[in-house]
PDB file of N, CA and C in Angstrom:
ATOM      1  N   UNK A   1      66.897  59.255 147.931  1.00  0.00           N
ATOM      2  CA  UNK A   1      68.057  58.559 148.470  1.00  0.00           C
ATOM      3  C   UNK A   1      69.190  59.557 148.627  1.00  0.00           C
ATOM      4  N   UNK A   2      70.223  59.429 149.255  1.00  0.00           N
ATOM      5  CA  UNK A   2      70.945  60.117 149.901  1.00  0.00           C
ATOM      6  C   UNK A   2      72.185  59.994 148.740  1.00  0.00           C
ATOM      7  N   UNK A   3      73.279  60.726 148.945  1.00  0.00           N
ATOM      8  CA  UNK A   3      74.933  60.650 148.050  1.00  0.00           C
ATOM      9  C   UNK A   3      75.043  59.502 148.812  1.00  0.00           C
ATOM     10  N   UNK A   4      75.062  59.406 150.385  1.00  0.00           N
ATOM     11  CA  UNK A   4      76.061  58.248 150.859  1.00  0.00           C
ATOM     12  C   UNK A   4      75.284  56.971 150.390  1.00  0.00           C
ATOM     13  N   UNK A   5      73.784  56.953 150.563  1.00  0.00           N
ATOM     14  CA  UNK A   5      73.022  55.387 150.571  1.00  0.00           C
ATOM     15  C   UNK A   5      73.671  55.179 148.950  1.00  0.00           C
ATOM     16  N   UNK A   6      73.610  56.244 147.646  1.00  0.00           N
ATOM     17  CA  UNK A   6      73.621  55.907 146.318  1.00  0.00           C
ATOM     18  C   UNK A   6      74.869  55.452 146.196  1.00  0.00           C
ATOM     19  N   UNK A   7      76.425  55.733 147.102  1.00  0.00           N
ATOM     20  CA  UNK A   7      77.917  55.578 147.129  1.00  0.00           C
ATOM     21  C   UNK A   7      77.841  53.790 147.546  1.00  0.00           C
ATOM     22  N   UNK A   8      77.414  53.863 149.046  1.00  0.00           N
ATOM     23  CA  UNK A   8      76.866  52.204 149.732  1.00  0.00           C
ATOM     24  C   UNK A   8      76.514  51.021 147.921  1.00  0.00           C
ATOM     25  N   UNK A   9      75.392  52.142 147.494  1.00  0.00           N
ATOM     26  CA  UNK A   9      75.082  50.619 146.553  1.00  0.00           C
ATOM     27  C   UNK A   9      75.768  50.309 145.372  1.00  0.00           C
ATOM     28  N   UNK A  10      76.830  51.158 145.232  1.00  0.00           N
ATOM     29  CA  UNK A  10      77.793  50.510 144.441  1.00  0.00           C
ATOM     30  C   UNK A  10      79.005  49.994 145.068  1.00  0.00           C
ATOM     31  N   UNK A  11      78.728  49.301 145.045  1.00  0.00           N
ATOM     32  CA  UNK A  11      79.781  47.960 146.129  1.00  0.00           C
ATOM     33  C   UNK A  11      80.581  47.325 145.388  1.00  0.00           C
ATOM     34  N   UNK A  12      82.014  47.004 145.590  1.00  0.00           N
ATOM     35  CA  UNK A  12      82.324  45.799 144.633  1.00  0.00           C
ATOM     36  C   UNK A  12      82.289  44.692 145.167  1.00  0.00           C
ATOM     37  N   UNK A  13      81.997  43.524 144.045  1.00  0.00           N
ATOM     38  CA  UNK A  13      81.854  42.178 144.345  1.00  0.00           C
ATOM     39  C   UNK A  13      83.731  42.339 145.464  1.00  0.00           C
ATOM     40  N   UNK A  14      83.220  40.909 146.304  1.00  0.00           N
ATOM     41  CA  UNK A  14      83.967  40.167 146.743  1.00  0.00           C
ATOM     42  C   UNK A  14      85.004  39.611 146.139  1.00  0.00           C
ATOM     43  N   UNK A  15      86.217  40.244 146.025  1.00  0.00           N
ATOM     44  CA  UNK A  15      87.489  39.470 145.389  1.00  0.00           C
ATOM     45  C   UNK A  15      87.675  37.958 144.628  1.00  0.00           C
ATOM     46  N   UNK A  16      87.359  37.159 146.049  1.00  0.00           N
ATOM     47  CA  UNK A  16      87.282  35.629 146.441  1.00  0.00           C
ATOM     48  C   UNK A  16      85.694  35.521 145.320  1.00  0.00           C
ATOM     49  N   UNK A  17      84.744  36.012 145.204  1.00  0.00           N
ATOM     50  CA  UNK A  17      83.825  35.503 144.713  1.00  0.00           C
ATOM     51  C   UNK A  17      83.988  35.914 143.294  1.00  0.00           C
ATOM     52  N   UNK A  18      84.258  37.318 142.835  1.00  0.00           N
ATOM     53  CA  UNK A  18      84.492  37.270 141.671  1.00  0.00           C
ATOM     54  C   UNK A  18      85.680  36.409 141.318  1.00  0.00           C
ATOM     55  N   UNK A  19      86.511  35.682 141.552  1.00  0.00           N
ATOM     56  CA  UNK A  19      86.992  35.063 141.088  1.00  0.00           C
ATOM     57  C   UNK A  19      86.916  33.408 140.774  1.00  0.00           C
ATOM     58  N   UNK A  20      85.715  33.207 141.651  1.00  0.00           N
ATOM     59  CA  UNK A  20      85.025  31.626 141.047  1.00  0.00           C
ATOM     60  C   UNK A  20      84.122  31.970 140.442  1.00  0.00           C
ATOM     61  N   UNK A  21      83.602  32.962 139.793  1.00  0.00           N
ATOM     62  CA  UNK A  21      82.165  33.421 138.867  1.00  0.00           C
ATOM     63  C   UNK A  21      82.631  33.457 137.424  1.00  0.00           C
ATOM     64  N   UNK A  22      82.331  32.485 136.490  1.00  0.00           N
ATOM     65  CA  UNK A  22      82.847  32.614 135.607  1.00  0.00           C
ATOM     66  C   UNK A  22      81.407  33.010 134.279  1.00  0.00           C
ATOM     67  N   UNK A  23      81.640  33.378 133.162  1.00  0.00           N
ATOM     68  CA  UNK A  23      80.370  33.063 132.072  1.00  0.00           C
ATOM     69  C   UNK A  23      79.910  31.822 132.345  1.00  0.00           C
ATOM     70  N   UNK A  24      78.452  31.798 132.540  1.00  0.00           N
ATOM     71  CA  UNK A  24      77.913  30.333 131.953  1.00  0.00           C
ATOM     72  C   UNK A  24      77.875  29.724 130.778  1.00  0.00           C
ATOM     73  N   UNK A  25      77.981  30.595 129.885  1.00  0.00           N
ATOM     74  CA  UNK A  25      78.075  30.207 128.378  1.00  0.00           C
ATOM     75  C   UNK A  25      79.474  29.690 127.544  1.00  0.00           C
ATOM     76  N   UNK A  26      80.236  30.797 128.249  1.00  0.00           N
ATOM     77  CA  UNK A  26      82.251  30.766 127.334  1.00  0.00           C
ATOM     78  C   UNK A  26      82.850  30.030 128.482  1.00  0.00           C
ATOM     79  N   UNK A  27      82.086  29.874 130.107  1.00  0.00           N
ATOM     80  CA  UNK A  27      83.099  29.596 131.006  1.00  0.00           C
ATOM     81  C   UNK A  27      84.397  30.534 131.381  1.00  0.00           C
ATOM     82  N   UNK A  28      84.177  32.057 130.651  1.00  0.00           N
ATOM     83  CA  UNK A  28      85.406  32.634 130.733  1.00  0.00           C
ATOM     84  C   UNK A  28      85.179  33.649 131.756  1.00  0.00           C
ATOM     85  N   UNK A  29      86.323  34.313 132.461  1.00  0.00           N
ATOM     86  CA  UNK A  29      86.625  34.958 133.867  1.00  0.00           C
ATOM     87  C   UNK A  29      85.692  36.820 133.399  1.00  0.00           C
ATOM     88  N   UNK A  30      85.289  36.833 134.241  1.00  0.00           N
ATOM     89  CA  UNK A  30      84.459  38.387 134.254  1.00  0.00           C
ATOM     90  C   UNK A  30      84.824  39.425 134.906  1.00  0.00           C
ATOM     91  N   UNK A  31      84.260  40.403 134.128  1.00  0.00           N
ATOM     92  CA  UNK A  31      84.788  42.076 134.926  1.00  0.00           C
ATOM     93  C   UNK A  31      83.376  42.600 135.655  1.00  0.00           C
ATOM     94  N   UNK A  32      84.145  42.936 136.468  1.00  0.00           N
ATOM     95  CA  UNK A  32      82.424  43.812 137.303  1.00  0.00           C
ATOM     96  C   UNK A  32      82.862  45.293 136.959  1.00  0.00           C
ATOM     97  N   UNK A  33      81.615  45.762 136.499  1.00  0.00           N
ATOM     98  CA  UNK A  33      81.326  46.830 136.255  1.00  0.00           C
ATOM     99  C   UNK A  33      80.431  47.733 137.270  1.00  0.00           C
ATOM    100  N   UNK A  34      81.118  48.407 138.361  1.00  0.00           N
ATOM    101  CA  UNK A  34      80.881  48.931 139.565  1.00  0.00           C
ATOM    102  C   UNK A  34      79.429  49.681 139.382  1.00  0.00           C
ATOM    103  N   UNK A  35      79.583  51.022 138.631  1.00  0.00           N
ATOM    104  CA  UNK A  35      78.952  51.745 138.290  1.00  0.00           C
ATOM    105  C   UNK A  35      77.840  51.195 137.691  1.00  0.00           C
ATOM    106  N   UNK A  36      77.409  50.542 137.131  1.00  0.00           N
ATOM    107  CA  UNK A  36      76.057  50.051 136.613  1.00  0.00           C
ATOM    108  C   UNK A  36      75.854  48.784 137.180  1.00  0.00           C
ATOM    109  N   UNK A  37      76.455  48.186 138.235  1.00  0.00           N
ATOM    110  CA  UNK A  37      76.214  46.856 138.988  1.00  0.00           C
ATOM    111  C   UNK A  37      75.928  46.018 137.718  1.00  0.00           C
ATOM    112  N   UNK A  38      77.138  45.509 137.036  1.00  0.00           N
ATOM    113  CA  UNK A  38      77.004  44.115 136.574  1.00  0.00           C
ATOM    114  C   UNK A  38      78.402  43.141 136.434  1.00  0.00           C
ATOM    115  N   UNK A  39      78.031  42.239 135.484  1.00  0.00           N
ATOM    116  CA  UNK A  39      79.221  41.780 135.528  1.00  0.00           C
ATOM    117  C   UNK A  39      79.364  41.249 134.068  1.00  0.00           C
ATOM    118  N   UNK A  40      80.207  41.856 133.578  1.00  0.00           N
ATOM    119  CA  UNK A  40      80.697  41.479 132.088  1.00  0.00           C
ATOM    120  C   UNK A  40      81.067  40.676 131.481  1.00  0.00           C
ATOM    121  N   UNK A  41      80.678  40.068 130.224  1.00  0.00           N
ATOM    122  CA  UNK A  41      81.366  38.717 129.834  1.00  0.00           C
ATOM    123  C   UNK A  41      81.831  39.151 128.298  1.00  0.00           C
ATOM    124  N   UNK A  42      82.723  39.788 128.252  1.00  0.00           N
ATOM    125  CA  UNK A  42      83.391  40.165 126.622  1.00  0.00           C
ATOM    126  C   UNK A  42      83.543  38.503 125.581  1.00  0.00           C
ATOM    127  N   UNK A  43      83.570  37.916 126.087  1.00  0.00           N
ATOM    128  CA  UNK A  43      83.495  36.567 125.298  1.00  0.00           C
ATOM    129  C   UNK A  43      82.156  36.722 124.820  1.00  0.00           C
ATOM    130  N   UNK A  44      81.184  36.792 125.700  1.00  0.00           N
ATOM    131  CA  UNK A  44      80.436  36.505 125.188  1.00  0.00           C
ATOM    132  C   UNK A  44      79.307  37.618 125.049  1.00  0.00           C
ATOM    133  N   UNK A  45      79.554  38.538 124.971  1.00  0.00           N
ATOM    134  CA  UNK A  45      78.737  40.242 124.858  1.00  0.00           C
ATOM    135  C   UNK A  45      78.014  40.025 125.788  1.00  0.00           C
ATOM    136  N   UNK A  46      78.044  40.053 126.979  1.00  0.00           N
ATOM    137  CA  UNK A  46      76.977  39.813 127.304  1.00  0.00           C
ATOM    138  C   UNK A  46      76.881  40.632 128.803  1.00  0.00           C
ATOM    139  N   UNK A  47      76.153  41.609 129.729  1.00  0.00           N
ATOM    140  CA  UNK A  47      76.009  42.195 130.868  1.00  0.00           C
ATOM    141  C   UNK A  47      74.913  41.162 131.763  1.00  0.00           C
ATOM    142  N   UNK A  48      75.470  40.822 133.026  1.00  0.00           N
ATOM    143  CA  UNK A  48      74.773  40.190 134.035  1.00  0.00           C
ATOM    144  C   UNK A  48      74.583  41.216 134.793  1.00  0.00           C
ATOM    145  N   UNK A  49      72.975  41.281 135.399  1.00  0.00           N
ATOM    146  CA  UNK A  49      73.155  42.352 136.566  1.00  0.00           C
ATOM    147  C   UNK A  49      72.994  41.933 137.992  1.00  0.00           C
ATOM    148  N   UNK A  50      73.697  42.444 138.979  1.00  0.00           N
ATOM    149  CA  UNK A  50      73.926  42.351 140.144  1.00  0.00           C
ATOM    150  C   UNK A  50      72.340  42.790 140.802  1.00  0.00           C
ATOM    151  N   UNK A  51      71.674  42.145 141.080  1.00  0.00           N
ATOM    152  CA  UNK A  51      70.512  42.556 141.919  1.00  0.00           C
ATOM    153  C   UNK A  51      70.673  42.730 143.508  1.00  0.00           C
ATOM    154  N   UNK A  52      70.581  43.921 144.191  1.00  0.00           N
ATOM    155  CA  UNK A  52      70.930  43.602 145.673  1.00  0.00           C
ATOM    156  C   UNK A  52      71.709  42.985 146.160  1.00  0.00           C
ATOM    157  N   UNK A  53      73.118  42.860 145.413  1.00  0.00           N
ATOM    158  CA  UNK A  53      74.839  42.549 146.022  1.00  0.00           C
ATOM    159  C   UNK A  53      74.616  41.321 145.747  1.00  0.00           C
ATOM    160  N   UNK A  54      73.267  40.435 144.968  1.00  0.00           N
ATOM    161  CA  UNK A  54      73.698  38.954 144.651  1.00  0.00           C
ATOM    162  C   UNK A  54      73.504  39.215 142.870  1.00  0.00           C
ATOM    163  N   UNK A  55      75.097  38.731 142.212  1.00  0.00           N
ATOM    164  CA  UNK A  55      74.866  38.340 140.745  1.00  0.00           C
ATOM    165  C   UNK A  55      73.967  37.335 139.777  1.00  0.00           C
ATOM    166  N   UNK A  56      73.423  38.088 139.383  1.00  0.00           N
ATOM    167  CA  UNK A  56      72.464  37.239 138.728  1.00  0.00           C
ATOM    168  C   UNK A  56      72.732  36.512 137.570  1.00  0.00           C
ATOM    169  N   UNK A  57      73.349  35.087 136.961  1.00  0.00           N
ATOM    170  CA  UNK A  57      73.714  34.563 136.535  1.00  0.00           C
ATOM    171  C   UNK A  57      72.895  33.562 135.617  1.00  0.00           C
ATOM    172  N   UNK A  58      71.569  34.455 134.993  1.00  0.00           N
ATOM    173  CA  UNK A  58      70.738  33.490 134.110  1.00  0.00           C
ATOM    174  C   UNK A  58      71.559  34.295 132.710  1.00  0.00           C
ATOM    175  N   UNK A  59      71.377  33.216 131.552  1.00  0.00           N
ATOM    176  CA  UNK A  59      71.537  33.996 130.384  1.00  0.00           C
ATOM    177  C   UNK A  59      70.507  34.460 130.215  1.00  0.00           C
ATOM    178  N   UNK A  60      69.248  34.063 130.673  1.00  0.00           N
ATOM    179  CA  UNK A  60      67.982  34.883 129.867  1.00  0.00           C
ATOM    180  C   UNK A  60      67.608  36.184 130.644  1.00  0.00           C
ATOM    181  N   UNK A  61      68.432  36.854 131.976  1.00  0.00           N
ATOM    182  CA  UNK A  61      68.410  37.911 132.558  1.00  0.00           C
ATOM    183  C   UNK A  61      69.719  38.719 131.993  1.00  0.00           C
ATOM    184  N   UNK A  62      70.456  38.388 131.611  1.00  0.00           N
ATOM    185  CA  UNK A  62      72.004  39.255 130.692  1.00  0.00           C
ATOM    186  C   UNK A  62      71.195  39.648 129.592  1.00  0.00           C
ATOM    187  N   UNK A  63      71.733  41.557 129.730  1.00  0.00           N
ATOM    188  CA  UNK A  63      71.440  41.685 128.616  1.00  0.00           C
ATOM    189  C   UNK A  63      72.740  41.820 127.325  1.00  0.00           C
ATOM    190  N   UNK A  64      72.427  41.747 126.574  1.00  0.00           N
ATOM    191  CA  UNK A  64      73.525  42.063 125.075  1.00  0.00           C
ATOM    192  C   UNK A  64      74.130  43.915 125.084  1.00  0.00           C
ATOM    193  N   UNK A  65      75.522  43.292 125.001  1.00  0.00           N
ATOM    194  CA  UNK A  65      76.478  44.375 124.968  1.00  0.00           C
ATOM    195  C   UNK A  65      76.469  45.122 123.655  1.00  0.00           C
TER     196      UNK A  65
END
């Protein structure tokens, strides 16, 4: 893969979308974490990962912080 294709796949979420994505568990507001494509839930330790620019939002796919 190329610098530019590896630059492309770290994308940030959508403003508007990270901001209706909340924990499923605490219900509380999340950080995306660019560099390792996920999305953070400090309430609840927990890393969601972004698969192919869609967040993946199972608890049993988050792993523990």
């Amino acid at each position: 893969m190329s610098i530019q294709g590896a630059k492309d796949e770290l994308q940030a979420i959508d403003p508007q979308l990270l901001s209706i994505l909340v924990c499923p568990i605490t219900r509380t507001a999340l950080v995306h974490d660019t560099e390792a494509q996920e999305l953070i839930s400090e309430a609840a330790g927990l890393a969601y990962p972004i698969r192919d620019g869609i967040p993946v939002m199972l608890v049993e796919e988050a792993r523990p912080l």
